[in-house]
C-alpha atoms as a PDB file:
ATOM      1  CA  UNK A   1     -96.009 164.418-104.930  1.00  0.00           C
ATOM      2  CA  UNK A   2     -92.464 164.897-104.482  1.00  0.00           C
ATOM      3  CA  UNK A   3     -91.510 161.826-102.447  1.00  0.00           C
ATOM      4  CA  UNK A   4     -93.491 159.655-105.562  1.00  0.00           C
ATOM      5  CA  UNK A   5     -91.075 161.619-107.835  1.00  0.00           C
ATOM      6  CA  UNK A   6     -87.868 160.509-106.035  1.00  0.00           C
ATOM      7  CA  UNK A   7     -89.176 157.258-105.179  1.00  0.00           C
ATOM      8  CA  UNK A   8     -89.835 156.771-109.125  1.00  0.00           C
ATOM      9  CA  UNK A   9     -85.861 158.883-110.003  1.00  0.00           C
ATOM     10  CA  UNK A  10     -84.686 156.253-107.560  1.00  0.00           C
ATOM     11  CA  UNK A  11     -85.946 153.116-109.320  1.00  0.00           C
ATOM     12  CA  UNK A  12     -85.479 154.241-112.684  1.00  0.00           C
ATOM     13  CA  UNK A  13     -81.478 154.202-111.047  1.00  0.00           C
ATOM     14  CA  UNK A  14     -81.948 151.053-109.329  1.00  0.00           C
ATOM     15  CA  UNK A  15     -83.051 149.725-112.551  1.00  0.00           C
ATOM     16  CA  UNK A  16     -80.508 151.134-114.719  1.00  0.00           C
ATOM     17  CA  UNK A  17     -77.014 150.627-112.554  1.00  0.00           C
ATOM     18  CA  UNK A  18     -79.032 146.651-112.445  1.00  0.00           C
ATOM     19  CA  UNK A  19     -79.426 147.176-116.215  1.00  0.00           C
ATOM     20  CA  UNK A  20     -75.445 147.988-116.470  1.00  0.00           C
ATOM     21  CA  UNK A  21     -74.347 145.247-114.100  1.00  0.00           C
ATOM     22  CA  UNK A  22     -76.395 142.629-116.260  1.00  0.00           C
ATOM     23  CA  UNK A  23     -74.346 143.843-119.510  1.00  0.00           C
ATOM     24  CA  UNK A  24     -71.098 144.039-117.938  1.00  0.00           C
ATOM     25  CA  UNK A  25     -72.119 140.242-116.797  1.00  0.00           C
ATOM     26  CA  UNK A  26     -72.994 138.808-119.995  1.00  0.00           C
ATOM     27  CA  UNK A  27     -69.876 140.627-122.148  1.00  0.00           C
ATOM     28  CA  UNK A  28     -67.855 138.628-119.635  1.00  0.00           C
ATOM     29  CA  UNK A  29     -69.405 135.701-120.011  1.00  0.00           C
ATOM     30  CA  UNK A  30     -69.333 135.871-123.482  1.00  0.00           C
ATOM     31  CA  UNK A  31     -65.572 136.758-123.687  1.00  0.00           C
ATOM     32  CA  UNK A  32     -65.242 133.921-121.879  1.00  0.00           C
ATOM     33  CA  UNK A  33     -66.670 131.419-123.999  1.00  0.00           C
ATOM     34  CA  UNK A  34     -64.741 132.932-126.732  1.00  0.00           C
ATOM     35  CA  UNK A  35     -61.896 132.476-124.851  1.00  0.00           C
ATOM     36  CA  UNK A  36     -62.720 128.731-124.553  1.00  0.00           C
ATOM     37  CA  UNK A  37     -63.299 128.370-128.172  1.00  0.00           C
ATOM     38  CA  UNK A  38     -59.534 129.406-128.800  1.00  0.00           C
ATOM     39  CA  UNK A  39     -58.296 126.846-126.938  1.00  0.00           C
ATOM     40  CA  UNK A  40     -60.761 124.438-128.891  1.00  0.00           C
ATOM     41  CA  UNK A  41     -59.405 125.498-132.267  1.00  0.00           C
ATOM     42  CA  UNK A  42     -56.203 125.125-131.373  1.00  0.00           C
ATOM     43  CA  UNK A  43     -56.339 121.786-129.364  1.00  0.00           C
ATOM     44  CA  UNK A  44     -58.445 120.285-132.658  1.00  0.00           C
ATOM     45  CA  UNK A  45     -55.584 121.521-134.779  1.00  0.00           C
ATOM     46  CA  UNK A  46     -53.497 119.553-132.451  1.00  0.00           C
ATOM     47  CA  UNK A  47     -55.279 116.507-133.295  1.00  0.00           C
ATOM     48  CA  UNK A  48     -55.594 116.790-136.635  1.00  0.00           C
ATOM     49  CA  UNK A  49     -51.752 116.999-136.840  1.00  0.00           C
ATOM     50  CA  UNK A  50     -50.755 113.907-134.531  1.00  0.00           C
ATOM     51  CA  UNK A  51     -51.916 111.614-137.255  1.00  0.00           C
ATOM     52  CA  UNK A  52     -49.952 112.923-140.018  1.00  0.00           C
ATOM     53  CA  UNK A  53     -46.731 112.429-137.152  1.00  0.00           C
ATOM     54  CA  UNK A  54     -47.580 109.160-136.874  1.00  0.00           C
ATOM     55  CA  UNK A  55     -47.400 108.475-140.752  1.00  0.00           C
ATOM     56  CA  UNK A  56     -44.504 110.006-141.098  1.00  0.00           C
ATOM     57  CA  UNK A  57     -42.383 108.809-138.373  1.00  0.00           C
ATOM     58  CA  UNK A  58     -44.253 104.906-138.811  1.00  0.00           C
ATOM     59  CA  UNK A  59     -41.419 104.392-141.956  1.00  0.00           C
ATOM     60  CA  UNK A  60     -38.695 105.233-139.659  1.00  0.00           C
ATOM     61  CA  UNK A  61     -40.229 103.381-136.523  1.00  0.00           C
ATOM     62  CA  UNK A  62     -41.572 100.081-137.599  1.00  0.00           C
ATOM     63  CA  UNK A  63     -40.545  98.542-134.735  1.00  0.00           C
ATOM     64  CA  UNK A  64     -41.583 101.063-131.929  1.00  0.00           C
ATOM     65  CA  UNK A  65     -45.238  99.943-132.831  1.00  0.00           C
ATOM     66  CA  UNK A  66     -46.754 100.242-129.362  1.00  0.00           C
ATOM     67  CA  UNK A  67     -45.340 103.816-129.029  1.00  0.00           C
ATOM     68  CA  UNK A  68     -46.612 104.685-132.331  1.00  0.00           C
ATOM     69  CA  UNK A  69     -50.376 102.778-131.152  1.00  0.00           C
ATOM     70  CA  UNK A  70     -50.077 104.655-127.504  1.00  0.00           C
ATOM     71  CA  UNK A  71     -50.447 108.428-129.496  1.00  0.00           C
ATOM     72  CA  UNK A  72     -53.083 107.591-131.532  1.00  0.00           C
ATOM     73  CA  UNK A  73     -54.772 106.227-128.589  1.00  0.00           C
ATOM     74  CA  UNK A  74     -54.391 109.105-126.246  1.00  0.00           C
ATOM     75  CA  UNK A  75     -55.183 111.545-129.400  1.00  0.00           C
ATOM     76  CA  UNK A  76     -58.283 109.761-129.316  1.00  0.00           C
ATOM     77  CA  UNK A  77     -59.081 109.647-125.530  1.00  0.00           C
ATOM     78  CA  UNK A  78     -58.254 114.007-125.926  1.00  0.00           C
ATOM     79  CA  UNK A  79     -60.627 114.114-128.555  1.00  0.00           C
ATOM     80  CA  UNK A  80     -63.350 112.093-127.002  1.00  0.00           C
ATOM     81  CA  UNK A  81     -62.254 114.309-124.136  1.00  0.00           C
ATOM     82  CA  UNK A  82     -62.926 117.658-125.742  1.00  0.00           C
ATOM     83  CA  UNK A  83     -66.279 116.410-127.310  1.00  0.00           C
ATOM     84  CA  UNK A  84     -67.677 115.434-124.239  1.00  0.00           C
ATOM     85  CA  UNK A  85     -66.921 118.643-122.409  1.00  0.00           C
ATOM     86  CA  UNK A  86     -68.791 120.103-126.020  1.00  0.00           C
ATOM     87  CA  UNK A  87     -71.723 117.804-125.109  1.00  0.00           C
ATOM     88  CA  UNK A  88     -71.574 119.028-121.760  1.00  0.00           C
ATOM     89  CA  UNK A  89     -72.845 122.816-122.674  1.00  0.00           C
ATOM     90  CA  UNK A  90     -69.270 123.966-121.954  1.00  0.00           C
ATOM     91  CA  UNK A  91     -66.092 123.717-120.005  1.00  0.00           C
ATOM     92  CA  UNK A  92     -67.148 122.898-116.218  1.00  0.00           C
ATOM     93  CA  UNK A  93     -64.657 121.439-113.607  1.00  0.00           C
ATOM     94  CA  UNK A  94     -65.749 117.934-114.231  1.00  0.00           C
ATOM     95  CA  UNK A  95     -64.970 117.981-117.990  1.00  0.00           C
ATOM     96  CA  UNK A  96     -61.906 120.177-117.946  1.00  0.00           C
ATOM     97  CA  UNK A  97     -60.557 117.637-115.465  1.00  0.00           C
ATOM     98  CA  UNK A  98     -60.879 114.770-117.698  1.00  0.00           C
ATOM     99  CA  UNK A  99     -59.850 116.832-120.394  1.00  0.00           C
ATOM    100  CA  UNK A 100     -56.655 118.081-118.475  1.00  0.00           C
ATOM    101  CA  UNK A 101     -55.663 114.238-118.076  1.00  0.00           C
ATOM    102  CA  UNK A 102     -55.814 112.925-121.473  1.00  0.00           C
ATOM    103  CA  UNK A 103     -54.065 116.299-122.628  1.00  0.00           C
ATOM    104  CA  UNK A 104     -51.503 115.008-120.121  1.00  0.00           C
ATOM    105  CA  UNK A 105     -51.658 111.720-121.278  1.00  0.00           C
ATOM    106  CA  UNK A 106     -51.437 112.663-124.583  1.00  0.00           C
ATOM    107  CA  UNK A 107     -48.246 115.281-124.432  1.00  0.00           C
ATOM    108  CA  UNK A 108     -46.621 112.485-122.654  1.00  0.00           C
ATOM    109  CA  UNK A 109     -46.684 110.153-125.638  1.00  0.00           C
ATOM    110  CA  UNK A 110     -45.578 112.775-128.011  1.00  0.00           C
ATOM    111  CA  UNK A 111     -42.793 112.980-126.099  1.00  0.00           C
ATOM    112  CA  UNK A 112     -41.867 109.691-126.379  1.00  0.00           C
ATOM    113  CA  UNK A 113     -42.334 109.914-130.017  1.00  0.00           C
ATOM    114  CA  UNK A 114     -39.678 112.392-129.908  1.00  0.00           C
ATOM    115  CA  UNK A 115     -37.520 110.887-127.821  1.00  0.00           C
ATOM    116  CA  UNK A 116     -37.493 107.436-129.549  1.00  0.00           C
ATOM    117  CA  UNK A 117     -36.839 109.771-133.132  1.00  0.00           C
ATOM    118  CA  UNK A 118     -33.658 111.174-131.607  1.00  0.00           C
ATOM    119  CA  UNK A 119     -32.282 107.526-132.114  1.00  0.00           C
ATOM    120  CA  UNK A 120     -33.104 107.469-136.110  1.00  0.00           C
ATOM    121  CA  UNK A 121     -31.161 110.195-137.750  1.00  0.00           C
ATOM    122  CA  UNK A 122     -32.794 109.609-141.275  1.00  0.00           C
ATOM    123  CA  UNK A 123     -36.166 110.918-139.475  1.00  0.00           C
ATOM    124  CA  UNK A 124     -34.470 114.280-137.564  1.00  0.00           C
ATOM    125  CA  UNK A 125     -32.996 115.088-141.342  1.00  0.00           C
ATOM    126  CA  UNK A 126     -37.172 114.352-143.042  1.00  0.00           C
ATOM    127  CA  UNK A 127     -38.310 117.762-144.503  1.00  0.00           C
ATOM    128  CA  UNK A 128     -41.762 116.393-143.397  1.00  0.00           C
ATOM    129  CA  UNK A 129     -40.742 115.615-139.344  1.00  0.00           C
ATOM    130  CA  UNK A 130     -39.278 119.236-139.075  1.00  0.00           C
ATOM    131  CA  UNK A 131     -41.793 120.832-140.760  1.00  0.00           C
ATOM    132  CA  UNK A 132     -44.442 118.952-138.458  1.00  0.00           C
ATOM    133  CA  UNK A 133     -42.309 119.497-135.099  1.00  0.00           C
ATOM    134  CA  UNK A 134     -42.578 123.243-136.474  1.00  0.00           C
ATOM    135  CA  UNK A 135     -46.419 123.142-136.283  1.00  0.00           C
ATOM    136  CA  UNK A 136     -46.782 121.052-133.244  1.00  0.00           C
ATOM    137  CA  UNK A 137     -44.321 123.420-131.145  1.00  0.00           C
ATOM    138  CA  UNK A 138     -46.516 126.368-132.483  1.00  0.00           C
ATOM    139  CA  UNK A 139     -49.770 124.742-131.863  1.00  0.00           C
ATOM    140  CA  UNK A 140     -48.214 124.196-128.175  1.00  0.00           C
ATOM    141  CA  UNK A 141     -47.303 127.708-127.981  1.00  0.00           C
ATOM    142  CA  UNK A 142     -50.824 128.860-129.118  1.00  0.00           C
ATOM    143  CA  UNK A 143     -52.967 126.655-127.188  1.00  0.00           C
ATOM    144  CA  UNK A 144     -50.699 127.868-124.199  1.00  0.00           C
ATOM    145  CA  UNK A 145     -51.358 131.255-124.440  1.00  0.00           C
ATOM    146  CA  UNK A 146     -55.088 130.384-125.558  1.00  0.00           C
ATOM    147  CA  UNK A 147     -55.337 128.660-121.706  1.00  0.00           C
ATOM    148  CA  UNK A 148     -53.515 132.155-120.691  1.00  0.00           C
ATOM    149  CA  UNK A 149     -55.873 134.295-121.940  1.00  0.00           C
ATOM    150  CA  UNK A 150     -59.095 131.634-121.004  1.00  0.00           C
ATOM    151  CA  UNK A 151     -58.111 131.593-117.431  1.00  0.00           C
ATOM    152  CA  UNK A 152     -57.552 136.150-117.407  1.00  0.00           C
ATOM    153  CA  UNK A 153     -61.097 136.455-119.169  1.00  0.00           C
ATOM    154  CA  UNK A 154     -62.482 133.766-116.259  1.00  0.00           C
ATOM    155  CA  UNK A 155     -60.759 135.647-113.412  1.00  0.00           C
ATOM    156  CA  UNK A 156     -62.151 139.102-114.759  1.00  0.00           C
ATOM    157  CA  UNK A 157     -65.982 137.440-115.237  1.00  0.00           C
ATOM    158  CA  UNK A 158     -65.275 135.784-111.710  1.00  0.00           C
ATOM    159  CA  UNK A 159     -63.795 138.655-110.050  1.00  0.00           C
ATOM    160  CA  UNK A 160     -67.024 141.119-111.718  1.00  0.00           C
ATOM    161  CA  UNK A 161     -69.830 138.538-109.924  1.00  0.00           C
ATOM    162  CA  UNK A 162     -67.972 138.733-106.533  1.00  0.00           C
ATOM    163  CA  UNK A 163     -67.231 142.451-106.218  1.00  0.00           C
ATOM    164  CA  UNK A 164     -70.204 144.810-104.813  1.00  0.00           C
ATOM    165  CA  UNK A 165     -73.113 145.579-106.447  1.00  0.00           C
ATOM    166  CA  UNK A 166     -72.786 142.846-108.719  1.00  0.00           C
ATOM    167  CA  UNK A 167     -72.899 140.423-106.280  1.00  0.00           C
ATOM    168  CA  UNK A 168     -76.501 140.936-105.000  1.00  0.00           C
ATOM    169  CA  UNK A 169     -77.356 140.392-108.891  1.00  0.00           C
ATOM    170  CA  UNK A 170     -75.193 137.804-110.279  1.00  0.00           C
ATOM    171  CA  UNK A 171     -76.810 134.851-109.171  1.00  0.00           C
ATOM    172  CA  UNK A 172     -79.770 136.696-109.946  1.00  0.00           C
ATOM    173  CA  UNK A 173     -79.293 136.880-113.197  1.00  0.00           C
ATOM    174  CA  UNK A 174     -78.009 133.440-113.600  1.00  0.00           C
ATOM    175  CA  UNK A 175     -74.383 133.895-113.399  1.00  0.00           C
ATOM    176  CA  UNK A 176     -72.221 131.320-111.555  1.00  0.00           C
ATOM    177  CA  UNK A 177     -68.477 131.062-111.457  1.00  0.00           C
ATOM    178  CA  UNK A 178     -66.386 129.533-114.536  1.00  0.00           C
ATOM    179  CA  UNK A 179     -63.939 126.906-114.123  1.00  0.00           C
ATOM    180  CA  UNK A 180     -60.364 127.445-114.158  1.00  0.00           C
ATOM    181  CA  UNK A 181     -57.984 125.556-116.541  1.00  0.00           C
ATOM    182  CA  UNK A 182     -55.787 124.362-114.287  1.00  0.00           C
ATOM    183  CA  UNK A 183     -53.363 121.059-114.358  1.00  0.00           C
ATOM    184  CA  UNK A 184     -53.671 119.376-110.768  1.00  0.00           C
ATOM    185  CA  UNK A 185     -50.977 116.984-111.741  1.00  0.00           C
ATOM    186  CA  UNK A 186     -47.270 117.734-111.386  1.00  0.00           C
ATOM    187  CA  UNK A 187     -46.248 115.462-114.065  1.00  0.00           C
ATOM    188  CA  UNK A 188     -48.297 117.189-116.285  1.00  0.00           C
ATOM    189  CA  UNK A 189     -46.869 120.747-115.601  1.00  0.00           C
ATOM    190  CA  UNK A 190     -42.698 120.016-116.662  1.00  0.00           C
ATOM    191  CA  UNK A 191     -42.517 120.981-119.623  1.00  0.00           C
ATOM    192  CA  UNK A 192     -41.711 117.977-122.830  1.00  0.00           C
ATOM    193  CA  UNK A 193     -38.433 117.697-123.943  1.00  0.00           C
ATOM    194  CA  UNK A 194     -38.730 117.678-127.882  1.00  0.00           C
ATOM    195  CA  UNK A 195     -35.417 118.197-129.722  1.00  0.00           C
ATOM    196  CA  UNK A 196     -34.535 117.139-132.928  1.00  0.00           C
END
């Protein structure tokens, strides 16, 4: 009688520390895809300013067409980039690579936009080019600190699958590692020069 009472006190425990490990998994998880959907906001934001850049600056550049052509392109690819990893249920290390390059891509053309502006001083002096550099910088300082706080939320959901107990459930419960956002390419991590 008493070893079926502490066999049944020790289940009930089993099944309730199991129980708290599941919850603890799934807030993570969830604070990471939260996480992820900052950086989306802010990298559509992103987008949806480059083509308002281009109109402004395409009065003062008429002749840097192919510059001008190159952003909108590479906004594109990013965007095509970003809806793909959508389609793909999420960020996974496939899709945040191909995302990584065409954000690369892309922040290397916008920094030829400003570097080709630094030679028409009617453009620097446009109420509308500062006031768009203003947003863009910001933007780049949000979605920054949006990646920041993506990759702590993925190391805390990682690090809570690998450390013991959780580990014997994780997998279990149908948890698998998220993906870093890292940039592979060195290129890609100096920072753009943008000075007006």
């Amino acid at each position: 009688m008493y070893v079926g009472v502490i066999l049944l006190i020790i289940v009930v425990l089993v099944v309730l520390f199991a129980v708290g490990i599941f919850n603890r998994l799934i807030t993570l998880r969830n604070q990471v895809k939260n996480a992820w959907s900052q950086i989306d906001v802010q990298l559509q934001r992103r987008y949806d300013l480059i083509p308002n850049l281009v109109e402004t600056v395409k009065g003062y550049m008429g002749y840097e067409r192919g510059t001008l052509e190159a952003v909108i392109t590479a906004r594109n690819q990013a965007a095509s980039a970003l809806e793909a990893l959508h389609k793909s249920g999420g960020p996974t290390e496939a899709s945040l690579q191909q995302l990584i390059s065409s954000e690369t891509a892309l922040k290397g053309h916008l920094g030829s936009i400003f570097a080709l502006a630094e030679n028409y001083p009617q453009l620097r002096a446009s109420e509308a080019m500062a006031r768009l550099q203003e947003e863009l910088s910001t933007t780049e300082n949000t979605i920054a600190f949006a990646r920041q706080a993506y990759n702590d939320q993925v190391l805390m959901y990682n690090t809570a699958q690998q450390t013991f107990p959780a580990v014997l459930f994780a997998t279990a419960f149908g948890h698998h590692p998220a993906d870093l956002f890292e940039i592979q390419e060195e290129a890609a991590k100096k920072a753009v020069k943008v000075s007006f």
